[in-house]
C-alpha atoms as a PDB file:
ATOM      1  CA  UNK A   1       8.669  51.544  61.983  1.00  0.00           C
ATOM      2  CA  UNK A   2       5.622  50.075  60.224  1.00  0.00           C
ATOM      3  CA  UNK A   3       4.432  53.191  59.953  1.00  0.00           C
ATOM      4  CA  UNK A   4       7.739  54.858  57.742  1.00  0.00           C
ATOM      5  CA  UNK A   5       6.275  55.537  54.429  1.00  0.00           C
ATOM      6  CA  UNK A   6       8.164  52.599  51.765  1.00  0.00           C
ATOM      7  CA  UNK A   7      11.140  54.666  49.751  1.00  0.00           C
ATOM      8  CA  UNK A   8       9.769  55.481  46.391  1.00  0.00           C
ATOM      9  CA  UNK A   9      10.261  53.005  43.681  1.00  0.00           C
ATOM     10  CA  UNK A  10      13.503  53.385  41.493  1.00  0.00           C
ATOM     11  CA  UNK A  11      12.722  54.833  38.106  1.00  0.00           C
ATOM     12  CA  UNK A  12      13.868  53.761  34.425  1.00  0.00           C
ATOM     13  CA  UNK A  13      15.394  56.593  32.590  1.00  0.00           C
ATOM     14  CA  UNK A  14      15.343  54.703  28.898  1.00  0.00           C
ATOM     15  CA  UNK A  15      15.958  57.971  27.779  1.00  0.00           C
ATOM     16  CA  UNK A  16      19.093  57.970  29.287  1.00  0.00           C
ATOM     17  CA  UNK A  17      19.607  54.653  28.772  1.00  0.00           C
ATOM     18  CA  UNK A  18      19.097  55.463  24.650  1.00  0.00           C
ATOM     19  CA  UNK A  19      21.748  58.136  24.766  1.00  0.00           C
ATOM     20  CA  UNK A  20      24.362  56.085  26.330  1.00  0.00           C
ATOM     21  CA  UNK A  21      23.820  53.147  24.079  1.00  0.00           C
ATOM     22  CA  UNK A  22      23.984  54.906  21.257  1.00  0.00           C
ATOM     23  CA  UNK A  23      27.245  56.963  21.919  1.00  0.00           C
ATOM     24  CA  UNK A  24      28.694  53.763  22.645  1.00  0.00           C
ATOM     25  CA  UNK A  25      28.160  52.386  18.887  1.00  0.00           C
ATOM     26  CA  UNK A  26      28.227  55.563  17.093  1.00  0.00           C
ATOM     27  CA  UNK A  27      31.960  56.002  18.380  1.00  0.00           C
ATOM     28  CA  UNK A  28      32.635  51.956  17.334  1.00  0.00           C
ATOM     29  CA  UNK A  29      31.193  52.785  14.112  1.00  0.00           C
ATOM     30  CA  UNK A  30      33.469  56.203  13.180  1.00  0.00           C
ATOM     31  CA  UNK A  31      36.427  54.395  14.552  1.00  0.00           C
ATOM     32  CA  UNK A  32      36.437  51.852  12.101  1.00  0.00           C
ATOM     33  CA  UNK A  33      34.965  53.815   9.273  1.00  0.00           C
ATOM     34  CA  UNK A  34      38.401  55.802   9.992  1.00  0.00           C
ATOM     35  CA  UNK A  35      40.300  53.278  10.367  1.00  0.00           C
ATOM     36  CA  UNK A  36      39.778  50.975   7.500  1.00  0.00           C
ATOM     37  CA  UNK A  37      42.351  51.849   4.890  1.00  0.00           C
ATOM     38  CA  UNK A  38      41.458  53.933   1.602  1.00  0.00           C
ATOM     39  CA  UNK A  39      42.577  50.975  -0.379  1.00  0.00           C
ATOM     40  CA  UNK A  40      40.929  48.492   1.678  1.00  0.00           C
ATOM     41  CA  UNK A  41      36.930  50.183   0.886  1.00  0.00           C
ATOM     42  CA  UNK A  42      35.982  47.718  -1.536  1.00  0.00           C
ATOM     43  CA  UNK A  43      36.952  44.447   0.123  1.00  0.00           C
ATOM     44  CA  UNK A  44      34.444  41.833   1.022  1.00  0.00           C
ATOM     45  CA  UNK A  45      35.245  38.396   2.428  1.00  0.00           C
ATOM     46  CA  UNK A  46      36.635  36.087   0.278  1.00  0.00           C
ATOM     47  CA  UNK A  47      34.353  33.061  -1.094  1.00  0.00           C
ATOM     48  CA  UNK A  48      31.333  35.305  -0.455  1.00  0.00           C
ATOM     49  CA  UNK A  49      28.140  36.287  -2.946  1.00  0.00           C
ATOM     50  CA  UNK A  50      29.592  39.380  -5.178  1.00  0.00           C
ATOM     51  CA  UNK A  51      25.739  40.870  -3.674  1.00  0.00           C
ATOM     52  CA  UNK A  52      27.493  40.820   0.034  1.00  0.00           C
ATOM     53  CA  UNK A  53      28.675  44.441   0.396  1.00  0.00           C
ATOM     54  CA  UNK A  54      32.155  45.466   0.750  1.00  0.00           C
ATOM     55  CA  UNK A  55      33.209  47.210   3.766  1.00  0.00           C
ATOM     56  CA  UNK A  56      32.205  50.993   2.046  1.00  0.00           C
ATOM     57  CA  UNK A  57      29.300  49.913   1.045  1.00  0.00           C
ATOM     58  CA  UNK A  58      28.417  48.926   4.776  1.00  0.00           C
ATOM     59  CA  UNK A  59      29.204  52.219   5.546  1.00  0.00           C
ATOM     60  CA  UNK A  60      27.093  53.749   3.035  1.00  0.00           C
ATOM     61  CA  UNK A  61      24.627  51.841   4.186  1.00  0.00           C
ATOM     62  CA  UNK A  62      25.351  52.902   7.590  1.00  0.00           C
ATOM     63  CA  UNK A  63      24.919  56.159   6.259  1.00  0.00           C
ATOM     64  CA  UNK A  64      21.233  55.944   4.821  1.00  0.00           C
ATOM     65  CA  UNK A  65      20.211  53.733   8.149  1.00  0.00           C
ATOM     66  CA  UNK A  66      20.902  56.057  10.737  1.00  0.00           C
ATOM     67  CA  UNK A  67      19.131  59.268   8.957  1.00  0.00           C
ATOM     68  CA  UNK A  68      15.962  56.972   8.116  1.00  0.00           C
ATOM     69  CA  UNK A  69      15.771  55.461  11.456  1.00  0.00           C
ATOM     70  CA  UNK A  70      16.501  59.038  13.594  1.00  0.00           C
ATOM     71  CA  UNK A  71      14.028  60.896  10.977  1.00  0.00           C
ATOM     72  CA  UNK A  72      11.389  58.486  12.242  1.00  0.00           C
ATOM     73  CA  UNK A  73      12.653  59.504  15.797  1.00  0.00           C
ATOM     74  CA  UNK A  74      12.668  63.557  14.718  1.00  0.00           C
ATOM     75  CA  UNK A  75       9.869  62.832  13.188  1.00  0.00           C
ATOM     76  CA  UNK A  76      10.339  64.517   9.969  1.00  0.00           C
ATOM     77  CA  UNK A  77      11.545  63.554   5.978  1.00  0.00           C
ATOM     78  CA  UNK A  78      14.509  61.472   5.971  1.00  0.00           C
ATOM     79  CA  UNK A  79      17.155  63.907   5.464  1.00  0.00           C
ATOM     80  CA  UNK A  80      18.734  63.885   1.531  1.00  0.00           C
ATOM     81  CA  UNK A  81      22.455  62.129   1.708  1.00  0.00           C
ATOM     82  CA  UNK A  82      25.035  60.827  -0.894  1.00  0.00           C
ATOM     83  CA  UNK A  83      25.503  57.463   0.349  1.00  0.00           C
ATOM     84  CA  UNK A  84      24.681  55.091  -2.096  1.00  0.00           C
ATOM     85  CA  UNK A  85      25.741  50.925  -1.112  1.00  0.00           C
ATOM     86  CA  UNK A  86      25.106  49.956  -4.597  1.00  0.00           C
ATOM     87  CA  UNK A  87      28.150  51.983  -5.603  1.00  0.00           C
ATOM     88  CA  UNK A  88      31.588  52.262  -5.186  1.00  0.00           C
ATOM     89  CA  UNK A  89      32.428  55.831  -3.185  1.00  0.00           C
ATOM     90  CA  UNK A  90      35.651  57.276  -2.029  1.00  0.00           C
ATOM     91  CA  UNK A  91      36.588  56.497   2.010  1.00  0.00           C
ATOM     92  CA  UNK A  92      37.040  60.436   2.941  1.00  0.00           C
ATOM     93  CA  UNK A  93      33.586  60.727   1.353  1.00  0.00           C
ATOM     94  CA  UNK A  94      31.672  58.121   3.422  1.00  0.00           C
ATOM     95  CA  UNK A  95      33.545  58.741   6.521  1.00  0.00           C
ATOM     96  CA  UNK A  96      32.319  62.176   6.483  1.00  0.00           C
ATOM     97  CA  UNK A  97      29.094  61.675   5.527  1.00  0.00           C
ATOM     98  CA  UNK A  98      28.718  58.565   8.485  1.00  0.00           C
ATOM     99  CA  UNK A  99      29.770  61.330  10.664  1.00  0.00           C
ATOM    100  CA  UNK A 100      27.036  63.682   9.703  1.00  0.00           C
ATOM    101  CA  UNK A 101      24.511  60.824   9.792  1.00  0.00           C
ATOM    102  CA  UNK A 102      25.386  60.004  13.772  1.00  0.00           C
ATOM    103  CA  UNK A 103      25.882  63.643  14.437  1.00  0.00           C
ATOM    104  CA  UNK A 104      22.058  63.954  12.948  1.00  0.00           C
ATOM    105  CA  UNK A 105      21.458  61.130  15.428  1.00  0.00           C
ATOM    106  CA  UNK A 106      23.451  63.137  17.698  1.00  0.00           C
ATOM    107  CA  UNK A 107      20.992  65.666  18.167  1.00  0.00           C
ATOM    108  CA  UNK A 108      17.872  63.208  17.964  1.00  0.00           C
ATOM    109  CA  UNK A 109      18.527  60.726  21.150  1.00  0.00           C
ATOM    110  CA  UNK A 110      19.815  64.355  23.459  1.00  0.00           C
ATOM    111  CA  UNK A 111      17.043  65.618  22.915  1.00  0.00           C
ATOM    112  CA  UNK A 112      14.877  62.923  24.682  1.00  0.00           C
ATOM    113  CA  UNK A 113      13.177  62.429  28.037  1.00  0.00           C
ATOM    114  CA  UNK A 114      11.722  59.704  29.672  1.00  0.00           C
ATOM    115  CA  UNK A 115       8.026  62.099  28.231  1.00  0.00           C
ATOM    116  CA  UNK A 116       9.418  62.051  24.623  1.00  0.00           C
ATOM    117  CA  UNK A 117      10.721  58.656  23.939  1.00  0.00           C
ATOM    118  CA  UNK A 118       7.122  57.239  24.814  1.00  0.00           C
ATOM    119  CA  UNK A 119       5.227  59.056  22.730  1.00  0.00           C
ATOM    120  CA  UNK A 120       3.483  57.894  19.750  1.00  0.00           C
ATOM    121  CA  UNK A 121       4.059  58.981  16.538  1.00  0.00           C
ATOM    122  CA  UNK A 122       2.250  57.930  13.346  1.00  0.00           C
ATOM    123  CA  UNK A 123       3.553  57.748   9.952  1.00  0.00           C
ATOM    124  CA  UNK A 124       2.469  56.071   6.801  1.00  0.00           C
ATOM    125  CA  UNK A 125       2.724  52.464   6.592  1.00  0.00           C
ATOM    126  CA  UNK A 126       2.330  50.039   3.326  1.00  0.00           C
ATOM    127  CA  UNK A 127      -0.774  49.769   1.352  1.00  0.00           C
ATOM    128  CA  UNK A 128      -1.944  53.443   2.786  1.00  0.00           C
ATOM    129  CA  UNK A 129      -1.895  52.307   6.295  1.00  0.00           C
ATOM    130  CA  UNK A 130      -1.210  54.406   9.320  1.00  0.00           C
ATOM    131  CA  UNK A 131       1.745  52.752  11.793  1.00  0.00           C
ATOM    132  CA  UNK A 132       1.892  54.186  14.767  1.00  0.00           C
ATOM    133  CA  UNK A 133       4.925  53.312  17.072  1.00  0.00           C
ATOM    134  CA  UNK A 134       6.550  54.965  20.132  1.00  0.00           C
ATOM    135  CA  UNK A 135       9.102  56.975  19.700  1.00  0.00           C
ATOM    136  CA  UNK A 136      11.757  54.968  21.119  1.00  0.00           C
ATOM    137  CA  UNK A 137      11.061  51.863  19.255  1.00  0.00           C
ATOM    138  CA  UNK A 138      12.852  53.659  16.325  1.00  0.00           C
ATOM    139  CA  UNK A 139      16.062  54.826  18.094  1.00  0.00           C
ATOM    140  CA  UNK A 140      15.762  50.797  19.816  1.00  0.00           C
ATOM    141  CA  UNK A 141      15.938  49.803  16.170  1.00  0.00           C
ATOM    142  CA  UNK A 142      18.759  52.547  15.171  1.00  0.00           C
ATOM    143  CA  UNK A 143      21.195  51.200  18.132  1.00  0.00           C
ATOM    144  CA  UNK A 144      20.087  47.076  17.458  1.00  0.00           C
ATOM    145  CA  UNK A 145      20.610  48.013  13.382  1.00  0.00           C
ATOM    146  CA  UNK A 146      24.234  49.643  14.212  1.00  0.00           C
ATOM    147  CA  UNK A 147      25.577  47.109  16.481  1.00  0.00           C
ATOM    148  CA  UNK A 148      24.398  44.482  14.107  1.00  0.00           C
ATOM    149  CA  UNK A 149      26.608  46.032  11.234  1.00  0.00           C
ATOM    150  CA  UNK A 150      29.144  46.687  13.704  1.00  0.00           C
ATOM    151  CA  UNK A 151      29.770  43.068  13.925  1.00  0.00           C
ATOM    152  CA  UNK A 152      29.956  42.912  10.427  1.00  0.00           C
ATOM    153  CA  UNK A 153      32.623  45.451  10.009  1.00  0.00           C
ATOM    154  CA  UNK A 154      34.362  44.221  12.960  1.00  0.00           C
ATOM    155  CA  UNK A 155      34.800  41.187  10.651  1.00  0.00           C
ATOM    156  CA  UNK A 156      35.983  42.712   8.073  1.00  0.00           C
ATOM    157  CA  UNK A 157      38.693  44.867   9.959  1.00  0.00           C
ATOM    158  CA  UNK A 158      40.025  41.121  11.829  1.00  0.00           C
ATOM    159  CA  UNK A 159      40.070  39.791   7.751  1.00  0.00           C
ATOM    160  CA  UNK A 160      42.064  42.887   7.085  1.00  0.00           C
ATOM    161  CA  UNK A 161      44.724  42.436  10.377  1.00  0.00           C
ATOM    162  CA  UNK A 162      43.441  45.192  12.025  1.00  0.00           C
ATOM    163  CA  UNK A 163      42.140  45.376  15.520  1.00  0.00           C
ATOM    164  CA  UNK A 164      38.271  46.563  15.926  1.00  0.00           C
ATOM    165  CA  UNK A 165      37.745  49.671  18.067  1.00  0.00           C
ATOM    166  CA  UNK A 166      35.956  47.913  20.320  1.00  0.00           C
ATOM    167  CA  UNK A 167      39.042  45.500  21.553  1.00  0.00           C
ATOM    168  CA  UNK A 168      41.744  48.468  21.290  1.00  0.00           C
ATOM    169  CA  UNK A 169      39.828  49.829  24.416  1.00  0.00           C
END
């Protein structure tokens, strides 16, 4: 018996790990981009700063996150989008354009393996500096930066009377 070889160690897929986490959010997110009412786009909270966005321009914003953060990932150019939060856009607009920015994010978090989402890639930082970060830290950042707006439009659906995504499961 002492001499049975110890069972290999379990492994971390993060990888895998990535990909689950961020279908999980990226379906939360749709759902209530969808299901916030037309007429309902430009509400924000009552009592709050006229700078706090209204619930489209969270999505907008949701929008222009996801491509910068999985274009890090890629690595290539953040990809050009309409989503603008400092404007007021149609719903059917920014629900289709969140949908192609998770759907770019889609592709970005499949393709990775436990190889890819260590490596380091380097991209230009402030004052002509050179950051240089693993790959995963940016898809980390994509999934904490969704479920953090999440919460916010979860607020904003409860203020409207509607049930979150999240809680209808």
């Amino acid at each position: 018996m002492a001499q049975t070889p110890a069972p290999p160690a379990p492994t971390l897929d993060i990888a895998a790990s990535l990909k689950t986490q961020h279908q999980n959010i990226r379906r939360n997110l749709a759902a209530s981009a969808a299901k916030m009412p037309d007429a309902d786009y430009n509400f924000r909270p009552q009592g709050v700063a006229p700078e706090v966005r209204t619930f489209g321009q969270m999505v907008a914003h949701l929008v222009a996150a996801n491509y910068a953060y999985c274009s890090i990932a890629k690595p290539e150019p953040t990809p050009k989008h309409g989503a603008n939060d400092k404007e007021i856009q149609p719903k059917a607009d920014l629900v289709k354009m969140l949908d192609e920015a998770l759907a770019y994010c889609d592709a970005v978090y499949e393709a990775q393996t436990s190889a890819t989402i260590n490596e380091m890639l380097k991209r230009p930082g402030p004052n002509n500096t050179t950051l240089e970060r693993a790959r995963g830290i940016a898809l980390i950042s994509n999934i904490a930066h969704n479920n953090e707006h999440y919460g916010n439009l979860v607020t904003y659906l409860r203020a409207k009377g509607l049930v979150p995504p999240s809680s209808e499961r």
